[in-house]
Protein backbone atom coordinates (compact mmCIF):
# COMPACT_ATOMS: atom_id res chain seq x y z
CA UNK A 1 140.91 143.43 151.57
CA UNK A 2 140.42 142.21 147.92
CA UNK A 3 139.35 138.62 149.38
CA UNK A 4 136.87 140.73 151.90
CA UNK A 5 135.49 142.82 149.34
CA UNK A 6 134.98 139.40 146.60
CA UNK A 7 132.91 137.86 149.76
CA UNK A 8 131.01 140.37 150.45
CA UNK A 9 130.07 141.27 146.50
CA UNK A 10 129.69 137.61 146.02
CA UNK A 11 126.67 138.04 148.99
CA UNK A 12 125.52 140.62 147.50
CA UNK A 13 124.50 139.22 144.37
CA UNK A 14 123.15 136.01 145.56
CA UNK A 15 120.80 137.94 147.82
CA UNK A 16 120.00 140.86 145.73
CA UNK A 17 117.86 142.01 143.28
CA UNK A 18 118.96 141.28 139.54
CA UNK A 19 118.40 143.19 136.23
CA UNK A 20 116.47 141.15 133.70
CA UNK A 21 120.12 140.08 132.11
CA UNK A 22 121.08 138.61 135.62
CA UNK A 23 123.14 141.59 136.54
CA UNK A 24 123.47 143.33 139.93
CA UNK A 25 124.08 146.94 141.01
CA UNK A 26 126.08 147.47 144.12
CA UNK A 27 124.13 150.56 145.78
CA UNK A 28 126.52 151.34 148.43
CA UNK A 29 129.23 154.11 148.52
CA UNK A 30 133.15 152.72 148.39
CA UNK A 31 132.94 154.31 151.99
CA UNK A 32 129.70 152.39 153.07
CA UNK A 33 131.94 148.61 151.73
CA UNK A 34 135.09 149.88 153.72
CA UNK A 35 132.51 149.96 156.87
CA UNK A 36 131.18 146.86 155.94
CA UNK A 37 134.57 145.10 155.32
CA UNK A 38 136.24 146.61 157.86
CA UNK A 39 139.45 148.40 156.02
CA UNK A 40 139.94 151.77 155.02
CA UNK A 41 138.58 153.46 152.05
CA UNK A 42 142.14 153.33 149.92
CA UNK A 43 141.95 149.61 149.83
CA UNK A 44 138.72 149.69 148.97
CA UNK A 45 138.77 151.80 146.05
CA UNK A 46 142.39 149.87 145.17
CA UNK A 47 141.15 146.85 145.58
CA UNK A 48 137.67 147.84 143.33
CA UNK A 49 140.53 149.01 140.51
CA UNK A 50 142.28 145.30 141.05
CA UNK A 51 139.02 143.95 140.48
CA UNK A 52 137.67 145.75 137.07
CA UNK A 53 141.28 145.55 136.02
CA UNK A 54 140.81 141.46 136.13
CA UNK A 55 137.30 142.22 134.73
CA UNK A 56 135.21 140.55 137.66
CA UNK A 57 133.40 143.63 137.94
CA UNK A 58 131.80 146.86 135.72
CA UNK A 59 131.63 150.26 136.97
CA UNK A 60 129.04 152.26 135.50
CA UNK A 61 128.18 155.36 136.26
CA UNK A 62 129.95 154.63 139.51
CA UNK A 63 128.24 152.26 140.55
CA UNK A 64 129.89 148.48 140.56
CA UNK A 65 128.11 145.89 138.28
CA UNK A 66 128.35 141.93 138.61
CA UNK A 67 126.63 140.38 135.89
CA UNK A 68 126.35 136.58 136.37
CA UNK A 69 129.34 135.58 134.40
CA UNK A 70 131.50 138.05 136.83
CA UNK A 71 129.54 136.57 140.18
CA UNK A 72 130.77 132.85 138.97
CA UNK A 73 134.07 133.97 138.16
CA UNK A 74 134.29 135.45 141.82
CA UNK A 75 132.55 132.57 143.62
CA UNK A 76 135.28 130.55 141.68
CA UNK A 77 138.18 132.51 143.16
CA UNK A 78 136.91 132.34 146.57
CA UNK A 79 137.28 128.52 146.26
């Protein structure tokens, strides 16, 4: 579900709408990316953890943010 979830963020940001310093906000609730991924909300929100733990993404005011540096590092790891 990690590899899911790095896809779809990875889409996300190279269709979205970025912040003047290149950074994207996710908008849509861990539940809404389970839908979207198709796996339950656990793995969602363990693979989100996995994910800030390895500092490819930000969560601020819970809300996940890429910032350009973190979108390369996760296009990388798709590779």
């Amino acid at each position: 579900s990690k590899d899911r979830l790095c896809l779809l963020l990875v889409r996300f940001y190279e269709t979205g709408e970025k912040d003047k310093t290149g950074s994207f906000t996710v908008q849509y609730t861990q539940m809404e990316l389970a839908d979207k991924i198709g796996v339950n909300l656990r793995s969602v929100q363990r693979s989100i953890a996995a994910l800030e733990s390895e500092q490819l993404v930000q969560l601020k005011k819970g809300k996940m943010v890429i910032s350009k540096d973190q979108y390369e590092k996760l296009s990388k790891l798709l590779q």
